[in-house]
Each structure stands twice: as C-alpha cells, then as structure tokens.
PDB file of N, CA and C in Angstrom:
ATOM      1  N   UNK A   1     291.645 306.782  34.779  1.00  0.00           N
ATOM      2  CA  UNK A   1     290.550 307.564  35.345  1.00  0.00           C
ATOM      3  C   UNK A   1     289.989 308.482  34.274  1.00  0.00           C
ATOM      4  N   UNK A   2     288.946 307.552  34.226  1.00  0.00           N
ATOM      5  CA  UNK A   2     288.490 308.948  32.741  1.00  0.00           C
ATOM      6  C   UNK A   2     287.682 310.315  33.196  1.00  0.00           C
ATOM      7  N   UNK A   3     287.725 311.317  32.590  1.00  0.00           N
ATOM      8  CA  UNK A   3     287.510 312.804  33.413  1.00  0.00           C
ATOM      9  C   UNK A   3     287.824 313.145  34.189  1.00  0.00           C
ATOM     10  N   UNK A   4     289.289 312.266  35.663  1.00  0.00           N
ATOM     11  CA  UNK A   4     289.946 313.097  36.220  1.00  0.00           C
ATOM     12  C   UNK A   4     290.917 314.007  35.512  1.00  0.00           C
ATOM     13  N   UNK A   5     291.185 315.113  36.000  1.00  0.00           N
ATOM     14  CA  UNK A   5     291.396 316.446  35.468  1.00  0.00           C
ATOM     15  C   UNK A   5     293.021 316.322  35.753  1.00  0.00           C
ATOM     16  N   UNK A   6     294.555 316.796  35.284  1.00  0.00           N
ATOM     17  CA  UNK A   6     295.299 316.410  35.035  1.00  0.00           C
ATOM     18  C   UNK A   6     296.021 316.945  36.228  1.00  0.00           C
ATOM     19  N   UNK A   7     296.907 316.385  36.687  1.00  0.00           N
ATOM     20  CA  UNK A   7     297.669 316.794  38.073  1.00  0.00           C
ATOM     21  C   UNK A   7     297.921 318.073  38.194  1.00  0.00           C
ATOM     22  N   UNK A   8     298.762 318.652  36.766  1.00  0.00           N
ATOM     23  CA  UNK A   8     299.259 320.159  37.187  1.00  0.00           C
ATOM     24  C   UNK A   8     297.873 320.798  37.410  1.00  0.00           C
ATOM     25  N   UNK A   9     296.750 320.741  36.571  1.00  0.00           N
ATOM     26  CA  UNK A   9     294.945 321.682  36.855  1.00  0.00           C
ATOM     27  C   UNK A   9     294.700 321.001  37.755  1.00  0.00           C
ATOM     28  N   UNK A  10     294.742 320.043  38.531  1.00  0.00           N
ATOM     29  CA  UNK A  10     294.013 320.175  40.044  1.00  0.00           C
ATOM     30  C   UNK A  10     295.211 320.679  41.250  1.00  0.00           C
ATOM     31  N   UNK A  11     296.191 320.762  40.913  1.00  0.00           N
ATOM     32  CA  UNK A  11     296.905 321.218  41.547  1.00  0.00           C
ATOM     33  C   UNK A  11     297.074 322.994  41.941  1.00  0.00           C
ATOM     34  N   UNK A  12     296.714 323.135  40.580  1.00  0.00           N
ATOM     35  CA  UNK A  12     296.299 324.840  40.173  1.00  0.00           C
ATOM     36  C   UNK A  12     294.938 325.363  41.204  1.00  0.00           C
ATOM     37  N   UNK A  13     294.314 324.107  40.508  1.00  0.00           N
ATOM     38  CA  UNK A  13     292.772 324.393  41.435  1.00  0.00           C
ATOM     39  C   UNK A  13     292.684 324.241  42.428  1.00  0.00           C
ATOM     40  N   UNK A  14     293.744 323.432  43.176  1.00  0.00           N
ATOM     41  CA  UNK A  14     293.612 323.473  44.746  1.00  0.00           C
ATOM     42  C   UNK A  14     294.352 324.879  44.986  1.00  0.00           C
ATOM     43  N   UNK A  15     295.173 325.307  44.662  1.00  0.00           N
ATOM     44  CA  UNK A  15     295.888 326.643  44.797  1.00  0.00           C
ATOM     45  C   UNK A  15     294.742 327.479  45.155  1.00  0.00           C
ATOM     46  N   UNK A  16     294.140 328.023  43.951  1.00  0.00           N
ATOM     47  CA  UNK A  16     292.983 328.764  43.481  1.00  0.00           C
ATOM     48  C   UNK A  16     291.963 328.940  45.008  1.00  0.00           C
ATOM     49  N   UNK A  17     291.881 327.211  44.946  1.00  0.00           N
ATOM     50  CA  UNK A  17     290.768 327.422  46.341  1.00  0.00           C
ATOM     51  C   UNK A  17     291.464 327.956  47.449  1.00  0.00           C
ATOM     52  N   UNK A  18     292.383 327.542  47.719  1.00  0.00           N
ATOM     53  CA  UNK A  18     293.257 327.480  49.136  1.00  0.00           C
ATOM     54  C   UNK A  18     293.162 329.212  49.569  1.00  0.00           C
ATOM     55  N   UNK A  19     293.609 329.867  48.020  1.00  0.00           N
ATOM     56  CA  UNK A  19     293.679 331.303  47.963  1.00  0.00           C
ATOM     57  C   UNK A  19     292.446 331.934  48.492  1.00  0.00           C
ATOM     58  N   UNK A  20     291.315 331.346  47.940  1.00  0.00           N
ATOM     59  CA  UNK A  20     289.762 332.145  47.923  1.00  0.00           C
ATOM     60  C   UNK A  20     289.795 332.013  49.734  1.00  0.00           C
ATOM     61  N   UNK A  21     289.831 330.326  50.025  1.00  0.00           N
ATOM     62  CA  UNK A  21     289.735 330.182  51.290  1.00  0.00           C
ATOM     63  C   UNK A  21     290.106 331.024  52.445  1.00  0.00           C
ATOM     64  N   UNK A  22     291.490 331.651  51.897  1.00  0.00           N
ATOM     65  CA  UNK A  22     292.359 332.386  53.300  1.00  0.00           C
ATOM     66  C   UNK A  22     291.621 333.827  52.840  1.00  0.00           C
ATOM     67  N   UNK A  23     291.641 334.458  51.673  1.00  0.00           N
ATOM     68  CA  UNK A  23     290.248 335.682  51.440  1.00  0.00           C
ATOM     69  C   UNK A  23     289.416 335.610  52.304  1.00  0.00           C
ATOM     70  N   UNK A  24     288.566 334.761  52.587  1.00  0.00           N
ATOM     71  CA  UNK A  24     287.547 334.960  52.994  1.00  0.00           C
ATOM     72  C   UNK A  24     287.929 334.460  54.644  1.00  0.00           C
ATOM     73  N   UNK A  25     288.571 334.022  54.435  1.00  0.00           N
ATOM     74  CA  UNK A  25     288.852 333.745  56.424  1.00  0.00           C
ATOM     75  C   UNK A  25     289.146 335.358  56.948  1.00  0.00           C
ATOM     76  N   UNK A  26     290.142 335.653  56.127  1.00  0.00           N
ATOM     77  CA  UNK A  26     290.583 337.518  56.318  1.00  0.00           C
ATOM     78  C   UNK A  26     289.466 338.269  56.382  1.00  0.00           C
ATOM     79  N   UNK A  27     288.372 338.126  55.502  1.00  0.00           N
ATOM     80  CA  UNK A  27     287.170 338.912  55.507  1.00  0.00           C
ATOM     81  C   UNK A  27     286.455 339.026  56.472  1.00  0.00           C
ATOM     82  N   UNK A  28     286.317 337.724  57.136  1.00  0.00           N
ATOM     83  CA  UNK A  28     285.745 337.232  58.083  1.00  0.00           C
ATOM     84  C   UNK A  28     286.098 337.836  59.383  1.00  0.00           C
ATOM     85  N   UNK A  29     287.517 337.782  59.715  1.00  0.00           N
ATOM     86  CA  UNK A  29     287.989 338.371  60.593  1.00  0.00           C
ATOM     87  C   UNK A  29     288.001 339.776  60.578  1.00  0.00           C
ATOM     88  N   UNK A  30     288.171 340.476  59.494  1.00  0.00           N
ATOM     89  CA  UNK A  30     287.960 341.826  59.408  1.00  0.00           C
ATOM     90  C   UNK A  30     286.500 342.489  60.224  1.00  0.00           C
ATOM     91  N   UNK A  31     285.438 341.517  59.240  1.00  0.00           N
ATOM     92  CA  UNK A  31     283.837 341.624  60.118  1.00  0.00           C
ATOM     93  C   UNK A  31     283.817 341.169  61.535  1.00  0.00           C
ATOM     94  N   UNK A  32     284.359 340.717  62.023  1.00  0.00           N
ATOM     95  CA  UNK A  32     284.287 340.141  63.339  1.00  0.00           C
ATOM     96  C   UNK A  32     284.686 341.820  64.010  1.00  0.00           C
ATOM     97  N   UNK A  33     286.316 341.985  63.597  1.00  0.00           N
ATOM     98  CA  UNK A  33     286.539 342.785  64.188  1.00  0.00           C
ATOM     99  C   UNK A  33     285.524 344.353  64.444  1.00  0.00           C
ATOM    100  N   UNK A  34     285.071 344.510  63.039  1.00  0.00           N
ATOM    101  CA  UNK A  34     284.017 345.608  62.853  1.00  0.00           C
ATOM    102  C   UNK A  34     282.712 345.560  63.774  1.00  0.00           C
ATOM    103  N   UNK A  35     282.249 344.004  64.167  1.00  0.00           N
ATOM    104  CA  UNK A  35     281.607 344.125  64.833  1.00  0.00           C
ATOM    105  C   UNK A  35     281.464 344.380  66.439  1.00  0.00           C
ATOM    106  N   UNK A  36     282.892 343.942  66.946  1.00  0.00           N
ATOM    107  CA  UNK A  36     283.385 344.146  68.044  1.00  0.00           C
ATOM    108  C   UNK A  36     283.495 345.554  68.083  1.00  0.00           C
ATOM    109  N   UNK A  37     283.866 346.315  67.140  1.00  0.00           N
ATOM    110  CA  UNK A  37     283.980 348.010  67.586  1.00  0.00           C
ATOM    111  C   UNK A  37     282.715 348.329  67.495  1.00  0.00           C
ATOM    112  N   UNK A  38     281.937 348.124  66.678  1.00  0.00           N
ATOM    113  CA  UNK A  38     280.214 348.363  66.713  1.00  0.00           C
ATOM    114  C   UNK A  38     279.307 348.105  67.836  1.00  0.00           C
ATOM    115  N   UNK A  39     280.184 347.182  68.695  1.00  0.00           N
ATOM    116  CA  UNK A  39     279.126 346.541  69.722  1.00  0.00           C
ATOM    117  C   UNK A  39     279.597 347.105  71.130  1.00  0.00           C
ATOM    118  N   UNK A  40     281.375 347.601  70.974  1.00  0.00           N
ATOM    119  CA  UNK A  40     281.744 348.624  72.219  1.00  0.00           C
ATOM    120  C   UNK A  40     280.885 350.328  71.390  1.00  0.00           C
ATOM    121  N   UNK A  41     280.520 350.484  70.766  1.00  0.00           N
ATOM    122  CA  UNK A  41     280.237 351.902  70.303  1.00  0.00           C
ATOM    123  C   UNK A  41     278.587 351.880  70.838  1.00  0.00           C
ATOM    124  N   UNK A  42     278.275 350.989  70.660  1.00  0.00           N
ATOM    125  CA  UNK A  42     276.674 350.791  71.171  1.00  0.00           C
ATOM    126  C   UNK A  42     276.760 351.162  72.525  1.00  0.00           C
ATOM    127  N   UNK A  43     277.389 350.184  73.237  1.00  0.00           N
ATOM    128  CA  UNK A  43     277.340 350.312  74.353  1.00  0.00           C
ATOM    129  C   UNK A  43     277.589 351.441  75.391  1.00  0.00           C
ATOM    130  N   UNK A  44     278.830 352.211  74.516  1.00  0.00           N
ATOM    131  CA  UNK A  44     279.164 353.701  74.774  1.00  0.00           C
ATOM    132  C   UNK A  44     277.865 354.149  74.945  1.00  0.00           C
ATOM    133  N   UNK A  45     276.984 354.291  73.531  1.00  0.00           N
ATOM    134  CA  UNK A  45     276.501 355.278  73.689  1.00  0.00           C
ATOM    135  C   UNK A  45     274.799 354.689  74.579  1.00  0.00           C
ATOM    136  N   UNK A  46     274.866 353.301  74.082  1.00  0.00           N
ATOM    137  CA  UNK A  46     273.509 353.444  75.498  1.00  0.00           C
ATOM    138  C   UNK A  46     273.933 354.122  76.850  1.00  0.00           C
ATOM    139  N   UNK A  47     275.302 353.991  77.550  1.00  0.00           N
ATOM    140  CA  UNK A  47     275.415 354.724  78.539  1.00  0.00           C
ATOM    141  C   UNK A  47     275.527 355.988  78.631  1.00  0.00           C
ATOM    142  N   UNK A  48     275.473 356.708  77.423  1.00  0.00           N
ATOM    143  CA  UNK A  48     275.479 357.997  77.530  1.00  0.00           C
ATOM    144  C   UNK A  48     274.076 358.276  77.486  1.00  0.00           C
ATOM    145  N   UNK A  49     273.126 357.528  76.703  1.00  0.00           N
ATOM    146  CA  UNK A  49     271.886 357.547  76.684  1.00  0.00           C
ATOM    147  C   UNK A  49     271.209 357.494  77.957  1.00  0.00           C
ATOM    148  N   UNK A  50     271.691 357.000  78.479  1.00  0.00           N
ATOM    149  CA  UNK A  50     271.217 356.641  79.906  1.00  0.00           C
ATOM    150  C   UNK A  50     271.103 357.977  80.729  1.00  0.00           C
ATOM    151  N   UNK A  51     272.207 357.962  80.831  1.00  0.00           N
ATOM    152  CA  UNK A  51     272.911 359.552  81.407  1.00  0.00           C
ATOM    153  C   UNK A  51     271.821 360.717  80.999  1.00  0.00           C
ATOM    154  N   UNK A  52     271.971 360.972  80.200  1.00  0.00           N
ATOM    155  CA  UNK A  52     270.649 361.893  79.640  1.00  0.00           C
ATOM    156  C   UNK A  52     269.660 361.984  79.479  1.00  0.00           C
ATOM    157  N   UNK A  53     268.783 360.701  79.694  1.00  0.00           N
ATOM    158  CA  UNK A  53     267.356 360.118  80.113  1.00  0.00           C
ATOM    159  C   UNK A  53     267.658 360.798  81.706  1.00  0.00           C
ATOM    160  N   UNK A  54     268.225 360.777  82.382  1.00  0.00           N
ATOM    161  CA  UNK A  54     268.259 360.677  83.860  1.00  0.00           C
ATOM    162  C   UNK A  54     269.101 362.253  84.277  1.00  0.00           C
ATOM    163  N   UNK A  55     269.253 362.683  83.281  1.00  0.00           N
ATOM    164  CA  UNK A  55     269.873 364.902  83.500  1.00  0.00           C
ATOM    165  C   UNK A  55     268.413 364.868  82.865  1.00  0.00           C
ATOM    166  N   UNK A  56     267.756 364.448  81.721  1.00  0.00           N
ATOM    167  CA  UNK A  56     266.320 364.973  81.683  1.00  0.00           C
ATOM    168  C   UNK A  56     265.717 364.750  82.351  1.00  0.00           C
ATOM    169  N   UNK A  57     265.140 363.719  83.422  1.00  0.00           N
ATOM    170  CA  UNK A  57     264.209 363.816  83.954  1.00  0.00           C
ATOM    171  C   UNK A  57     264.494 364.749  85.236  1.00  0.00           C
ATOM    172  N   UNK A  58     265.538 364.671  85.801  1.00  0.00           N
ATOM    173  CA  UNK A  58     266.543 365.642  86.928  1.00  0.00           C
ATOM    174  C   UNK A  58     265.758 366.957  86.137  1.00  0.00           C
ATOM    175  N   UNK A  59     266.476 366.986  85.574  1.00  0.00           N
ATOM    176  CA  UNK A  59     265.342 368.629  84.532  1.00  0.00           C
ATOM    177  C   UNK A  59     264.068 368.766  84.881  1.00  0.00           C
ATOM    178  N   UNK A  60     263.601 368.003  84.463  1.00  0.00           N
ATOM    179  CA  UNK A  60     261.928 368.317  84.147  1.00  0.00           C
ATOM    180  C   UNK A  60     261.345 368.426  85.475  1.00  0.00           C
ATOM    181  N   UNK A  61     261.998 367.325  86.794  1.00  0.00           N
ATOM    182  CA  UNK A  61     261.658 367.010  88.430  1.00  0.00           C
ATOM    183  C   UNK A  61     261.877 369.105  88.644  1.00  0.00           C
ATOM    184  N   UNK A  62     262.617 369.707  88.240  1.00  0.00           N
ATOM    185  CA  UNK A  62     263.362 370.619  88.869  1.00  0.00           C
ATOM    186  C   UNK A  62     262.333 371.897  88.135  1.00  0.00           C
ATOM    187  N   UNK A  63     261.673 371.629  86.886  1.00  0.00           N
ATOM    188  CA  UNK A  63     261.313 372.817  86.023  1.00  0.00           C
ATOM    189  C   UNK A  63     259.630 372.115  86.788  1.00  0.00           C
ATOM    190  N   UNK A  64     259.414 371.493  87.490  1.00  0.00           N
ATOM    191  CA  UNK A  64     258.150 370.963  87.404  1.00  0.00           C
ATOM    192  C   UNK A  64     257.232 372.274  87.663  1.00  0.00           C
ATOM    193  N   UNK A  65     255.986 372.212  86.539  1.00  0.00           N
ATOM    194  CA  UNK A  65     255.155 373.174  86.834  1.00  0.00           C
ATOM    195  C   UNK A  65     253.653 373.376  87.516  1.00  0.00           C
ATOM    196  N   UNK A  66     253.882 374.005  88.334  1.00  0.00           N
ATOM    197  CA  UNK A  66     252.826 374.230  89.535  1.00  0.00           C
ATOM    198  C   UNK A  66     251.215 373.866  88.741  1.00  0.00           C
ATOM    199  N   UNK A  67     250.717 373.165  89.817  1.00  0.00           N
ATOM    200  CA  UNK A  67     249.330 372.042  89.989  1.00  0.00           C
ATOM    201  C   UNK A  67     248.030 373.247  88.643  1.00  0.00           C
ATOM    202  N   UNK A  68     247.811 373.153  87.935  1.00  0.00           N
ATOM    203  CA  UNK A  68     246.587 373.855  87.220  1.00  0.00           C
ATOM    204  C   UNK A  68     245.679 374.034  88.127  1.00  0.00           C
ATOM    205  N   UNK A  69     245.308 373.355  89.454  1.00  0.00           N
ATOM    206  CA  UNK A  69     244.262 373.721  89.725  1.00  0.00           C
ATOM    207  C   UNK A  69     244.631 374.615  91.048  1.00  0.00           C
ATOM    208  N   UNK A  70     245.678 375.444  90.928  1.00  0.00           N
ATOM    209  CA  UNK A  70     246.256 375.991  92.260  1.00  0.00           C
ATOM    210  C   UNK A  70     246.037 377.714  91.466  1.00  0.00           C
ATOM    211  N   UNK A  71     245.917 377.605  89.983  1.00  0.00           N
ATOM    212  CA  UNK A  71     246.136 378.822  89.117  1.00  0.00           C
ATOM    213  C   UNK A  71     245.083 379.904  89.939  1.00  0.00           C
ATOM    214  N   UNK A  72     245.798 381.391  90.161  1.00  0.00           N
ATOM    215  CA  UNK A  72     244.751 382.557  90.426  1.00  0.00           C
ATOM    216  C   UNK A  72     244.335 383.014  89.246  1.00  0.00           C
ATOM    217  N   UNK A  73     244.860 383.094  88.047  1.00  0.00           N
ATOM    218  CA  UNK A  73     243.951 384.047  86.912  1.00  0.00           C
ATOM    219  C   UNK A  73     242.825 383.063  86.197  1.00  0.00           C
ATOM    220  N   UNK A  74     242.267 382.464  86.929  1.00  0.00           N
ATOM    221  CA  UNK A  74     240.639 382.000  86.515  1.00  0.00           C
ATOM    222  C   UNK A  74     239.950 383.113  86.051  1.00  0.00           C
TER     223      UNK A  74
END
C-alpha cells in the first residue's frame, strides 16, 4: 500500500481523534447543560415579569387620575 501511513501513526491518530472526539462530546454536554439553566432562568424571570406587569397595572388602575374634563381650576 503505497502512502498508507504505518500502523503504530494511524494507531496514534486514531487515539488523537478518539481524544478530540470525547472533548468535544464533554463540551457539548457542558452547553447543553448551560442551556438548560438559561432556559429555567428565562422562564423564572418571565414569570416574575409577568407579576409586575400586573402589580403595575393594579398600580396605575388604583393611582388612576381624575377625568381632565371634570377639573375646577379652569
């Protein structure tokens, strides 16, 4: 086989890859996981968002200010 590469170097080189391979599977899983806490943290806080869209408008229903055209100092 001319230019196959010699047992012990492809043997090395399958090592090499095998190594990169499980790296990046780990990486992978690491991001997965990051995104799973990113996507419960969202969600936290849209519901807190929520919550406070709805104490503000409770607010504003409660501070509401009397009609302009009801005003005596014309």
């Amino acid at each position: 086989m001319a230019g196959a590469a010699p047992p012990g170097r492809a043997a090395a080189s399958l090592r090499e890859l095998t190594r990169i391979v499980a790296a990046q599977q780990e990486l992978l899983a690491r991001r997965r996981r990051r995104i799973e806490e990113l996507e419960r943290q969202v969600a936290r806080l849209s519901r807190e968002n929520a919550g406070l869209l709805e104490r503000h408008r409770r607010h504003l229903a409660a501070c509401a200010l009397p009609e302009l055209g009801g005003r005596r100092d014309k």
